[in-house]
Protein backbone atom coordinates (compact mmCIF):
# COMPACT_ATOMS: atom_id res chain seq x y z
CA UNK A 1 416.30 123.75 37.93
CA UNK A 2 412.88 123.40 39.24
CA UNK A 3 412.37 121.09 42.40
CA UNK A 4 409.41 118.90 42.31
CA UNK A 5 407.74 118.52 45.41
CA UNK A 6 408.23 114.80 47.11
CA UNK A 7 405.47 113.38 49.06
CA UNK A 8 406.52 111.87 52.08
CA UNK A 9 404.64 107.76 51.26
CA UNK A 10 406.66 106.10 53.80
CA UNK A 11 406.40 108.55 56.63
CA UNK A 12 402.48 109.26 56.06
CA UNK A 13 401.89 105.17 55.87
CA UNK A 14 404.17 104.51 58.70
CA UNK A 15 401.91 107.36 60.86
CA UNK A 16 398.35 106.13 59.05
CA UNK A 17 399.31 102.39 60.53
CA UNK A 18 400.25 103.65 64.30
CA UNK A 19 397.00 105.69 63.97
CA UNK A 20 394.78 102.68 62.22
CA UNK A 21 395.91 99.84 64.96
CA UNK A 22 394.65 101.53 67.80
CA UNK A 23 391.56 102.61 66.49
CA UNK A 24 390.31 99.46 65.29
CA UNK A 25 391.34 97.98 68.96
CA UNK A 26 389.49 100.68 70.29
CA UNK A 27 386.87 100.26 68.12
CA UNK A 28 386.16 96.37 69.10
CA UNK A 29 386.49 97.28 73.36
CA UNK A 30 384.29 100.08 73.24
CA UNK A 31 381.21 98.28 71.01
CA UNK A 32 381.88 95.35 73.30
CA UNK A 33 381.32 97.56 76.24
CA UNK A 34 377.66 98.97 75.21
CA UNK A 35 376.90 95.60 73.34
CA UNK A 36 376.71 94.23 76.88
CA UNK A 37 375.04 97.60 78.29
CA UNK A 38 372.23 96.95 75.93
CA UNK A 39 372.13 93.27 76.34
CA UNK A 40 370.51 93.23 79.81
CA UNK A 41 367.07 95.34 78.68
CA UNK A 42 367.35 93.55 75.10
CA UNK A 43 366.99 90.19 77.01
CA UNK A 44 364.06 90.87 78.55
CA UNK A 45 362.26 91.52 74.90
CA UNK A 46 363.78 88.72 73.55
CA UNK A 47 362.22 86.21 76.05
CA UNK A 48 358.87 87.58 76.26
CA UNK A 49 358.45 87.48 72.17
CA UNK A 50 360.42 83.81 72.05
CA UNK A 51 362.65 85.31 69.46
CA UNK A 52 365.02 83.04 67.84
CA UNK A 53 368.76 82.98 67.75
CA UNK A 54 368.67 84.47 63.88
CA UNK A 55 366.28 86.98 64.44
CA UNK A 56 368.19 88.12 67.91
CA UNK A 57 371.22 87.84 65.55
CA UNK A 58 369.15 90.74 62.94
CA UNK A 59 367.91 92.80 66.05
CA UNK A 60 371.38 93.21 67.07
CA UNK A 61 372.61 94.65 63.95
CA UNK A 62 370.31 96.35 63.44
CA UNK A 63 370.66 98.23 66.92
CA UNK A 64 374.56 98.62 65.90
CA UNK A 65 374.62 101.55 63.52
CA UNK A 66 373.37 103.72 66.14
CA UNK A 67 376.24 102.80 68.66
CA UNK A 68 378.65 103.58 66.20
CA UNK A 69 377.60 106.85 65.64
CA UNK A 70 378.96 107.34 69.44
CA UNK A 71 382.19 104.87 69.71
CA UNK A 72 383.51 105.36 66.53
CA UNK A 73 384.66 108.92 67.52
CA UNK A 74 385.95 108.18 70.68
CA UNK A 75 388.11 105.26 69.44
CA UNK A 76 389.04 107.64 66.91
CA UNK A 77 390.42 110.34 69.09
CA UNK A 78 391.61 107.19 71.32
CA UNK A 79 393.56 105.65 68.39
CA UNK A 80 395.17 108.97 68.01
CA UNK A 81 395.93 109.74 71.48
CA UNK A 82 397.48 105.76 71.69
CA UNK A 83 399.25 106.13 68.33
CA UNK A 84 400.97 109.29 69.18
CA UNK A 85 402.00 108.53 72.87
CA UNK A 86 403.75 105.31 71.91
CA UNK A 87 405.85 107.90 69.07
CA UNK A 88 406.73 110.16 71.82
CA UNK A 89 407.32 108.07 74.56
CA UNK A 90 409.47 105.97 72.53
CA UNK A 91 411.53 109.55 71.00
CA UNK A 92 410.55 108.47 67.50
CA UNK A 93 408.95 112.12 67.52
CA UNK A 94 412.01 113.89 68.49
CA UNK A 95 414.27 111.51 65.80
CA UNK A 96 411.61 112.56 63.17
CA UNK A 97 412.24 116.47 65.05
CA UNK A 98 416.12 116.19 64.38
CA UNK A 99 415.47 114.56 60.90
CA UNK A 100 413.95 118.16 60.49
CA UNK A 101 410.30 116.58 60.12
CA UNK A 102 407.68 119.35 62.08
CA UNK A 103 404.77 118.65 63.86
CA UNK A 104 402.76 120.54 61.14
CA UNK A 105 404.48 118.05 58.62
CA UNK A 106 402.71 115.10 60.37
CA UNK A 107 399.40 116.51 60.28
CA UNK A 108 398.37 115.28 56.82
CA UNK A 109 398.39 111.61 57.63
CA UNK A 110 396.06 112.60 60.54
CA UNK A 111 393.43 114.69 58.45
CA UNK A 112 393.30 111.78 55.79
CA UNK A 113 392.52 108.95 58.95
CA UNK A 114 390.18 111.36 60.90
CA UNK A 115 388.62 112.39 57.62
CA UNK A 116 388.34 108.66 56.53
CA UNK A 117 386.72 107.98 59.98
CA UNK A 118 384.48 110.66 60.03
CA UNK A 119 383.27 110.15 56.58
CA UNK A 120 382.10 106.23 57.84
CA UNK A 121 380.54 108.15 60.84
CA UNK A 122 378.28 110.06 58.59
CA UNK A 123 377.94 106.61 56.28
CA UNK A 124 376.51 105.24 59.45
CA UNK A 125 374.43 108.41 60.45
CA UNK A 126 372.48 109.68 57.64
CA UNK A 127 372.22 106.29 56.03
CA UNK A 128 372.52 103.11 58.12
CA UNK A 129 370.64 104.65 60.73
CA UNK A 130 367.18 105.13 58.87
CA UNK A 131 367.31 101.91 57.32
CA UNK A 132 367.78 99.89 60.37
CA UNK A 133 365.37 101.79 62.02
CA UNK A 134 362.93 101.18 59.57
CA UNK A 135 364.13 96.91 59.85
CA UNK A 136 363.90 96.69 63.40
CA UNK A 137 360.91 98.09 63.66
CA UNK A 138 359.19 95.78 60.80
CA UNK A 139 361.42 92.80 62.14
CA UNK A 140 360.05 93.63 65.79
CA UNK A 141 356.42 93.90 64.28
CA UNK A 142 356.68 90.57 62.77
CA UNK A 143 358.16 88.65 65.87
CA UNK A 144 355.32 89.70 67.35
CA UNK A 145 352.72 88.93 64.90
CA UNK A 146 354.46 85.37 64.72
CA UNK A 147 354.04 84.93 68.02
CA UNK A 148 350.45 85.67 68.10
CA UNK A 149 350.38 82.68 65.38
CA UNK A 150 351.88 80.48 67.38
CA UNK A 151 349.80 81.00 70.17
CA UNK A 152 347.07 80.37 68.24
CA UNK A 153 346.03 76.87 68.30
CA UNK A 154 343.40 74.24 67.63
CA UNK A 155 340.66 73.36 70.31
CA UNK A 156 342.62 76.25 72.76
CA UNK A 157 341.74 79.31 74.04
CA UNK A 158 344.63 81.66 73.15
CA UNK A 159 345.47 84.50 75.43
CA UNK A 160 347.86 86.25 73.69
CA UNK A 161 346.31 88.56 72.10
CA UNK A 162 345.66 90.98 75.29
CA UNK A 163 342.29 91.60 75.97
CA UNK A 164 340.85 89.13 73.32
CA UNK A 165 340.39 85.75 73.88
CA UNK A 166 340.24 83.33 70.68
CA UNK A 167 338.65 79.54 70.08
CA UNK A 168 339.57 77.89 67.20
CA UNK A 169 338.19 74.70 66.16
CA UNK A 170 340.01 73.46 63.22
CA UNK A 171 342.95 75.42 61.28
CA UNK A 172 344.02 74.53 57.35
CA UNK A 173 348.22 74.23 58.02
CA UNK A 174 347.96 75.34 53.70
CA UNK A 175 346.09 78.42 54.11
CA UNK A 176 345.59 79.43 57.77
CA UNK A 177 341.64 79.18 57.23
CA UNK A 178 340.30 79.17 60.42
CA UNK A 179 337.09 77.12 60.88
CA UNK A 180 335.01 77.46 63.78
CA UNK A 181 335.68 80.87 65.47
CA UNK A 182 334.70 82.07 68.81
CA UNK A 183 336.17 85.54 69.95
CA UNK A 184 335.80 87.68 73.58
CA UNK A 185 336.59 90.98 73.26
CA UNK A 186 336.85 92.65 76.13
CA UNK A 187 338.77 95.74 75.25
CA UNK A 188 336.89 98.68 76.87
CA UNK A 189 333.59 96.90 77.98
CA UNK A 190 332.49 95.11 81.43
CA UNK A 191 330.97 92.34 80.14
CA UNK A 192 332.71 90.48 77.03
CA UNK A 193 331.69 90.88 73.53
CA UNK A 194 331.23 87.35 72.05
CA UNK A 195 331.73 86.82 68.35
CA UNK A 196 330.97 83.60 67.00
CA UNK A 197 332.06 82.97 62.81
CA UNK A 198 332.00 79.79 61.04
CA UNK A 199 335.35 81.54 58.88
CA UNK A 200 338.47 83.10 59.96
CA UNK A 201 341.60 84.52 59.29
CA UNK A 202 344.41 86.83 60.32
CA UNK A 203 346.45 89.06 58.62
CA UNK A 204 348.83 91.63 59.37
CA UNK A 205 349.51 94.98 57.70
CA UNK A 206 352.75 96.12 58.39
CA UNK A 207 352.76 99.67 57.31
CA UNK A 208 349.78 100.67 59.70
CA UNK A 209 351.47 98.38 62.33
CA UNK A 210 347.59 96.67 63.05
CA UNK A 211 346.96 92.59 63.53
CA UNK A 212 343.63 92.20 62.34
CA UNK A 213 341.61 89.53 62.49
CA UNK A 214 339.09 89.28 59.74
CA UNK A 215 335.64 86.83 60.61
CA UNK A 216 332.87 85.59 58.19
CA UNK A 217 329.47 84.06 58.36
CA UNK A 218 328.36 84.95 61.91
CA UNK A 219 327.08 86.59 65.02
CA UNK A 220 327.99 89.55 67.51
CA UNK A 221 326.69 88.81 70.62
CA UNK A 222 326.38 92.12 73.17
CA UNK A 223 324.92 91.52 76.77
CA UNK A 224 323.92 94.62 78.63
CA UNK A 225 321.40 94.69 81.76
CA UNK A 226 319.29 97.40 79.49
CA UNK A 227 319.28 96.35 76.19
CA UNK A 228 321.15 93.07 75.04
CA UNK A 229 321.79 92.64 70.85
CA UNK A 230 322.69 90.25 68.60
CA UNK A 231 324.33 91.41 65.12
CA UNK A 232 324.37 88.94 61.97
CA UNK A 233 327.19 89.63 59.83
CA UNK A 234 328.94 88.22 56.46
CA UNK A 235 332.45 89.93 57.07
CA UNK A 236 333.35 91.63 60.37
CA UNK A 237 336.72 92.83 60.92
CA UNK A 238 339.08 93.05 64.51
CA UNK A 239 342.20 95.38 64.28
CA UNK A 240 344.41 94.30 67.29
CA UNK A 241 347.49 96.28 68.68
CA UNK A 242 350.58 94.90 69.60
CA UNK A 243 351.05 93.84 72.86
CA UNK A 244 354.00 91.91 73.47
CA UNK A 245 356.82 94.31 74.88
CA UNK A 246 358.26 96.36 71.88
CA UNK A 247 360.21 98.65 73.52
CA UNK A 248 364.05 98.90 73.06
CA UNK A 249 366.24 101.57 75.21
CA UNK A 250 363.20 103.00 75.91
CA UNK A 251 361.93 103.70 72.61
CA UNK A 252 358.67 102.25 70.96
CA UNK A 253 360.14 100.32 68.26
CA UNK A 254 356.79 99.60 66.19
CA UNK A 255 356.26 103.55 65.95
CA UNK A 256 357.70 106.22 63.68
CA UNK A 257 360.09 108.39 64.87
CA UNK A 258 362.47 110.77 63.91
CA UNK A 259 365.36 108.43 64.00
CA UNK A 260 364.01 106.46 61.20
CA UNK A 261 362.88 109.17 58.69
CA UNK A 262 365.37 110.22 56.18
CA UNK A 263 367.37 113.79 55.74
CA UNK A 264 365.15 114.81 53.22
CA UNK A 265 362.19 113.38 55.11
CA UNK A 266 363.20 115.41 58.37
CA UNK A 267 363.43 118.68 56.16
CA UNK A 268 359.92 118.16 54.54
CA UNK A 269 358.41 117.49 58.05
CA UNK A 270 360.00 120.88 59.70
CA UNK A 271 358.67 122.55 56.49
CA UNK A 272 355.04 121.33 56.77
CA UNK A 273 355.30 121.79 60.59
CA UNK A 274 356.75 125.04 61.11
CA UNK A 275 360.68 125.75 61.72
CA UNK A 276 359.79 127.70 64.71
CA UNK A 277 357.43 124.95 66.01
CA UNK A 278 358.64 122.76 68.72
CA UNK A 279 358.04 120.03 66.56
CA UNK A 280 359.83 121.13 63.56
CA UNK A 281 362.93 122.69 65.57
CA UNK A 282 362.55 118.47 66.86
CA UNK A 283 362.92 117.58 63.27
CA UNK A 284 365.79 120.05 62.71
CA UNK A 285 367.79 118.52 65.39
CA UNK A 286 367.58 115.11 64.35
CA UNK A 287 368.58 116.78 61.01
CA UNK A 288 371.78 118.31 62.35
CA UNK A 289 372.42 115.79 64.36
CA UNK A 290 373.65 113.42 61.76
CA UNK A 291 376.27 116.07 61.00
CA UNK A 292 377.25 117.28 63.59
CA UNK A 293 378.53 114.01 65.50
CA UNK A 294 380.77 112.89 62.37
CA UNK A 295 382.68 116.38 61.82
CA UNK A 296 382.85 116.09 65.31
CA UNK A 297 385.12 112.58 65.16
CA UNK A 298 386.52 114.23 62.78
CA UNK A 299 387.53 117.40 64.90
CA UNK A 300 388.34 114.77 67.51
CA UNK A 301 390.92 113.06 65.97
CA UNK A 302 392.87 115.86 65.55
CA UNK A 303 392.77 117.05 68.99
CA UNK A 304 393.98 113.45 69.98
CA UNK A 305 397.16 114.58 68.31
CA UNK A 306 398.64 117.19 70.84
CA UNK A 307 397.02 115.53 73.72
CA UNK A 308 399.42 112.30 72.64
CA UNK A 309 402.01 114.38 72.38
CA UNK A 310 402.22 115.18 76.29
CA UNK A 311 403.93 111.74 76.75
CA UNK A 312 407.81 111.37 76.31
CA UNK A 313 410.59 109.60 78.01
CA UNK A 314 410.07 110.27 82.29
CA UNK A 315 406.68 111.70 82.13
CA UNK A 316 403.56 110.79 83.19
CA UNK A 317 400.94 109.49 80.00
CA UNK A 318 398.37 111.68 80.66
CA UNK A 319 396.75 111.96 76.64
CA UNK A 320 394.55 109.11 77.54
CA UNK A 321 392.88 110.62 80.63
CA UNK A 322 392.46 114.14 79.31
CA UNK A 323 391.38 112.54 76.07
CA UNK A 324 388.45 111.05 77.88
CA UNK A 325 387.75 114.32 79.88
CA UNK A 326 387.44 116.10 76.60
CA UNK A 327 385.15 113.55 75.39
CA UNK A 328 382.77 113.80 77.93
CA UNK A 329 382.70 117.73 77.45
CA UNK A 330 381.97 117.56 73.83
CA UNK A 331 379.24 115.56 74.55
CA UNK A 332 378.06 117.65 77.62
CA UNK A 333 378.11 120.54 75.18
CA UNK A 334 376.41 118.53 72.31
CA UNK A 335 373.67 117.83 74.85
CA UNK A 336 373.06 121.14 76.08
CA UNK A 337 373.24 122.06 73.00
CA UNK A 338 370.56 119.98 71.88
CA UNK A 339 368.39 120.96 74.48
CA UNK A 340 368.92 124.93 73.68
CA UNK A 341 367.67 124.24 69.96
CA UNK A 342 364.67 122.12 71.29
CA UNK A 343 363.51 124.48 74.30
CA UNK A 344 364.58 127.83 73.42
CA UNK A 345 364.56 130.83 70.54
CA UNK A 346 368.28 130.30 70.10
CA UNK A 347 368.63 129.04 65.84
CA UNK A 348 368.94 125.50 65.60
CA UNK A 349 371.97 125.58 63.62
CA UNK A 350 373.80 128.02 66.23
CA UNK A 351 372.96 126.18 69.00
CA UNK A 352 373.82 122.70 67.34
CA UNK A 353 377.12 123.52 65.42
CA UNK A 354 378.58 125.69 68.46
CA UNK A 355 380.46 122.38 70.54
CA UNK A 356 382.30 121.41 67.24
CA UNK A 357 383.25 125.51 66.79
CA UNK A 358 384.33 125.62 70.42
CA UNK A 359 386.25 122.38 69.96
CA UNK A 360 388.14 123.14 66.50
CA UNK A 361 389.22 126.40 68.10
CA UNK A 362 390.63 124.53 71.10
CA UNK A 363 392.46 121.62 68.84
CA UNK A 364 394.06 124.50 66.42
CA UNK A 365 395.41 126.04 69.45
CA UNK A 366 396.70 122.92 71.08
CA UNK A 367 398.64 122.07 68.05
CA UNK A 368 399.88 125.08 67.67
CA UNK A 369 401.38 125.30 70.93
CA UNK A 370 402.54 122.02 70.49
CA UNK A 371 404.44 122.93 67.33
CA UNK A 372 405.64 125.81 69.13
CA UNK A 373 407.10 123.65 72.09
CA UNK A 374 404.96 126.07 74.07
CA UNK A 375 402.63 124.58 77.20
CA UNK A 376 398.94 124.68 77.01
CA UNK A 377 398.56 126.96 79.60
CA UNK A 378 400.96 130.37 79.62
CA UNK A 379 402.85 130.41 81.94
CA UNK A 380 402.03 133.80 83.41
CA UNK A 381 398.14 132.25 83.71
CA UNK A 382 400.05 128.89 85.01
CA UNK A 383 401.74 131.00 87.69
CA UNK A 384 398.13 132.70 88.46
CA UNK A 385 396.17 129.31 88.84
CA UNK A 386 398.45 128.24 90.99
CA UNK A 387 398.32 131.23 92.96
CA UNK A 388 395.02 131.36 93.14
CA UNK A 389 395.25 127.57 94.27
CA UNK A 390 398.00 128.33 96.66
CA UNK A 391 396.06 131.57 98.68
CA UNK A 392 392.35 130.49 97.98
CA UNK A 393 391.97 126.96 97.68
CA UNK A 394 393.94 125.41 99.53
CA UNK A 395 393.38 127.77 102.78
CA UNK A 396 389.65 126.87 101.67
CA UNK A 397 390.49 122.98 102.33
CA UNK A 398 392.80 123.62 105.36
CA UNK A 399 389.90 125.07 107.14
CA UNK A 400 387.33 122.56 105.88
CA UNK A 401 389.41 120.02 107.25
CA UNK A 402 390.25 121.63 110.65
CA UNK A 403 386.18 121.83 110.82
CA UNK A 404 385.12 118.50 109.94
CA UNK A 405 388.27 116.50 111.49
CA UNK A 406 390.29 118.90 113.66
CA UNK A 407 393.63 117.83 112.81
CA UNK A 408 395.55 119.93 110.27
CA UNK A 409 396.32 117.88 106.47
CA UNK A 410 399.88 116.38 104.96
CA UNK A 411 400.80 119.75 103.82
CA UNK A 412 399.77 122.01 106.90
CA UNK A 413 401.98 119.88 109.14
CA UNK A 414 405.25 121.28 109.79
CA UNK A 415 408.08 118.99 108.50
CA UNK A 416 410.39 118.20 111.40
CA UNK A 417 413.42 120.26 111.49
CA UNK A 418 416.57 118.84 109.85
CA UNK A 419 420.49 119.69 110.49
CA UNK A 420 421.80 121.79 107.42
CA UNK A 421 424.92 123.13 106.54
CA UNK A 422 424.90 126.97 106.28
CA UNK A 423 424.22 128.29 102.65
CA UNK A 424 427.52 130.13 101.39
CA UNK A 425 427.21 133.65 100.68
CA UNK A 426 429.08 133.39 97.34
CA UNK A 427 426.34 130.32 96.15
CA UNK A 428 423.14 132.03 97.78
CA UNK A 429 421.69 132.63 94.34
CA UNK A 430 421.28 128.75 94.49
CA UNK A 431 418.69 126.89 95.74
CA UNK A 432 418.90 124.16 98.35
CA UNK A 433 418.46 120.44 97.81
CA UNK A 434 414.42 119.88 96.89
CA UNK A 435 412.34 118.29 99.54
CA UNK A 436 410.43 119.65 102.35
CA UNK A 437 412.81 117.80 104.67
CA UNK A 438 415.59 119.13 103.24
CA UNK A 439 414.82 123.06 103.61
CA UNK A 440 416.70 125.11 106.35
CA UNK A 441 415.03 126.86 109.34
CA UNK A 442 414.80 130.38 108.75
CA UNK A 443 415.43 130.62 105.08
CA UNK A 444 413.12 132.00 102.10
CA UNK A 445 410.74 128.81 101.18
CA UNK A 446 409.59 128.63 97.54
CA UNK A 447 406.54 127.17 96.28
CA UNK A 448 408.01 125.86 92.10
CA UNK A 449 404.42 125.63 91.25
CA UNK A 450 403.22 128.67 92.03
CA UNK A 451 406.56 130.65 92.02
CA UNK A 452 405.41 131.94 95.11
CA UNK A 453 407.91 132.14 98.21
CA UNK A 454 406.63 132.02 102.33
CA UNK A 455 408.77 133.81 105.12
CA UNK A 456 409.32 132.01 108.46
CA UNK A 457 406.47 132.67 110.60
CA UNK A 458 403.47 132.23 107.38
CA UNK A 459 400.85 129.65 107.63
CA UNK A 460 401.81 127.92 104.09
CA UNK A 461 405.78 127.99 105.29
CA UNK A 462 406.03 124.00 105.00
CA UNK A 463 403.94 123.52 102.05
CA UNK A 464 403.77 120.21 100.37
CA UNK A 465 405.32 122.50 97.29
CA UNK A 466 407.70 124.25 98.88
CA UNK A 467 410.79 122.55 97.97
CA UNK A 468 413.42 124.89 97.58
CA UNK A 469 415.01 127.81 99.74
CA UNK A 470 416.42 131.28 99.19
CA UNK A 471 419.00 133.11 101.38
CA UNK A 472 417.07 136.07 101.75
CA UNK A 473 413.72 137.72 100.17
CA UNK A 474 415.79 139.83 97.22
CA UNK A 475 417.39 136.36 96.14
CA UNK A 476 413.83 135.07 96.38
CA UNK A 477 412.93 137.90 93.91
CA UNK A 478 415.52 137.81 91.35
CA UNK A 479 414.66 134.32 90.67
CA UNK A 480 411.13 135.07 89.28
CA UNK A 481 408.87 134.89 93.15
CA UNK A 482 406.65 136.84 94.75
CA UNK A 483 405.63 136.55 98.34
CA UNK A 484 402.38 135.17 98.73
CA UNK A 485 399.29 137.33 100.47
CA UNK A 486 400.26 137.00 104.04
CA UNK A 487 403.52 137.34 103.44
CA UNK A 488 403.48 140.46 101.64
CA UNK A 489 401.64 141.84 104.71
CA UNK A 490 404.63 140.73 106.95
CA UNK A 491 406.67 142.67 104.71
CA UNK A 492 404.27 145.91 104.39
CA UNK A 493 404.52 145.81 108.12
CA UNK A 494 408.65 145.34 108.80
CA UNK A 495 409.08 148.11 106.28
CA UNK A 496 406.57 150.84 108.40
């Protein structure tokens, strides 16, 4: 009889939920946090252009799909990390373990939620993004040009257009007919350029991002020491630029950039530029960009999984720390990254695409070893980190610190000698009680980090790690240590 194949609806809900909860909580801190990072330099635009509560409202969300395309990954991998701590701290991993549920059985409901995420990431990046830069740029451009209306009044003269300075007599509230113009221009000259024009208006043309100011019926007046003139005109047009503050995390928002074109846009302007050119390998990277950051949430929120799982009943939470570490090292990779495919010969796509390679290599292998029961680190590399700590780093530090202060550090000073009973011949395979104060003069010490063991008479022989003893160097031996450097000179010498 052929077994159909069940699929596990409770379990992968139950694990979607523990994922989804902390996400979203994650989610709401972390925009809360650069909401009120950009709120300080957003202020200072919003008083200078007088914008109002609704249109500070639109700027906002409009600045909002670009900060998700950086906190919606790392409250992904942080909902993961958070989800899966909580399961292992609380042994509901090792009750799903006896229930003969793997590790690699609980790895489809985190594909579907990382996959879920990711796929909003690149909602957000390759089409929110555009589109709000596009808004906020015509929203910002109107603010402005509002404000230059309001400044504008009757029997006034109206700074607030820069350099020009505008009269109006009379203006129609119906039409905005101005009646009555006098205009100084003094954009580029010494003397002002005075334009008198019994018709006026003002108009603004947002795709060239100009204010122009468009006269009729008048005179040009130009003064100059050597020749002075006066121009008649019917029509006679003024193209003002913007100059209330426009700029936003210290981008212009009123011009074009790459940010606000669209993928295929970004293609066709790397095409018509050159690939090779620095400006169309600066097209290409705002091209992979948007990719790249949502498979990396993606790639993310599976490595939260075996980071989470380094928490369990009497140890030390420590998913949430490294979790952050590796989140800062993606993005140091994405940016150098970045700045290979922009300054150097090395293909965009290589250059842009290699953090999310590196990182997918390094989640496989975590959750492998993870399935495995197996540490991160071997343990023979384990035993030669901490060697290398133990003989080169620390010595490093100890002499540092003798330099700089002149008294020796906690684990330099020689614990004070305590009273022990005699280790039995029959039991010397066993080690003492742990402790540094516990340890018997004149015994084998043993470093359990570094399985490394320090005779009587070594510089390391009351090491902050040393907390068990051996009878004698063979028992030391047989238990998996090695005598550290100076040590294993003693011994070199006793046996000449």
């Amino acid at each position: 009889m052929q077994k159909t194949l069940r699929f596990p609806k409770l379990l992968y809900s139950y694990l979607a939920t523990e994922m989804l909860a902390p996400f979203f909580a994650s989610f709401v801190i972390m925009n809360s946090v650069f909401f009120l990072v950009k709120l300080i330099p957003f202020l200072n635009v919003v008083l200078e252009l007088e914008i109002s509560f609704v249109d500070f409202v639109r700027l906002f969300l409009y600045l909002f799909p670009n900060m998700f395309l950086y906190s919606i990954p790392m409250a992904a991998m942080m909902g993961v990390i958070i989800s899966f701590s909580r399961l292992s701290s609380d042994t509901e991993i090792l009750a799903l373990k006896a229930s003969g549920i793997s590790i690699y059985q609980m790895i489809p409901p985190l594909v579907l939620v990382s996959a879920a995420i990711a796929l909003l990431t690149c909602y957000f990046s390759v089409g929110l993004i555009p589109k709000a830069e596009v808004a906020l740029k015509q929203l910002m451009f109107q603010v402005a040009k509002d404000k230059i209306d309001k400044g504008i009044k009757e029997h006034q003269f109206t700074e607030a257009l820069g350099d020009l300075v505008v009269y109006v007599d009379s203006i129609d509230k119906k039409t905005g007919l101005w009646r009555n113009v006098w205009v100084s221009d003094m954009r580029g000259q010494h003397n002002p350029i005075i334009t008198m024009a019994q018709y006026g208006t003002m108009n603004a043309q947002i795709d060239n991002m100009l204010v122009t100011i468009t006269l009729h019926n008048g005179s040009l007046h130009r003064p100059d020491k050597a020749r002075s003139q006066i121009i008649s005109f019917d029509k006679y047009t003024i193209n003002i630029p913007l100059q209330p503050p426009t700029v936003l995390d210290g981008e212009d928002v009123t011009k074009l950039s790459k940010s606000s074109m669209t993928m295929l846009q970004l293609q066709d302007f790397a095409s018509v530029a050159g690939r090779d050119t620095p400006a169309g390998r600066n097209a290409l990277v705002h091209f992979h960009k948007r990719l790249v950051l949502p498979v990396g949430c993606f790639i993310l929120g599976l490595l939260g999984m075996p980071l989470g799982l380094q928490a369990g009943p009497g140890r030390k939470n420590l998913g949430v720390p490294l979790g952050l570490g590796f989140f800062i090292l993606y993005y140091i990779l994405f940016t150098v990254g970045k700045t290979l495919a922009e300054d150097s010969s090395i293909p965009v796509v290589l250059a842009m695409w290699m953090p999310n390679i590196i990182f997918m290599i390094i989640a496989i292998y975590m959750i492998k070893q993870v399935a495995d029961e197996k540490p991160f680190i071997p343990e023979l590399l384990r035993g030669q980190l901490f060697s290398f700590v133990d003989h080169k780093v620390s010595p490093l530090f100890h002499m540092l610190r003798l330099k700089f202060t002149g008294t020796p550090g906690e684990a330099e000073q020689p614990a004070p000698p305590v009273e022990t009973e005699p280790i039995p011949a029959d039991k010397s395979l066993k080690p003492a009680i742990t402790g540094p104060n516990y340890l018997t003069e004149g015994t084998v010490h043993g470093n359990i980090k570094s399985h490394v063991f320090h005779l009587p008479g070594c510089e390391f022989y009351y090491c902050k790690n040393c907390t068990i003893e051996f009878k004698d160097i063979h028992v030391a031996m047989d238990s998996g240590f090695e005598p550290c450097r100076f040590c294993k000179n003693l011994m070199e010498d006793d046996d000449s």
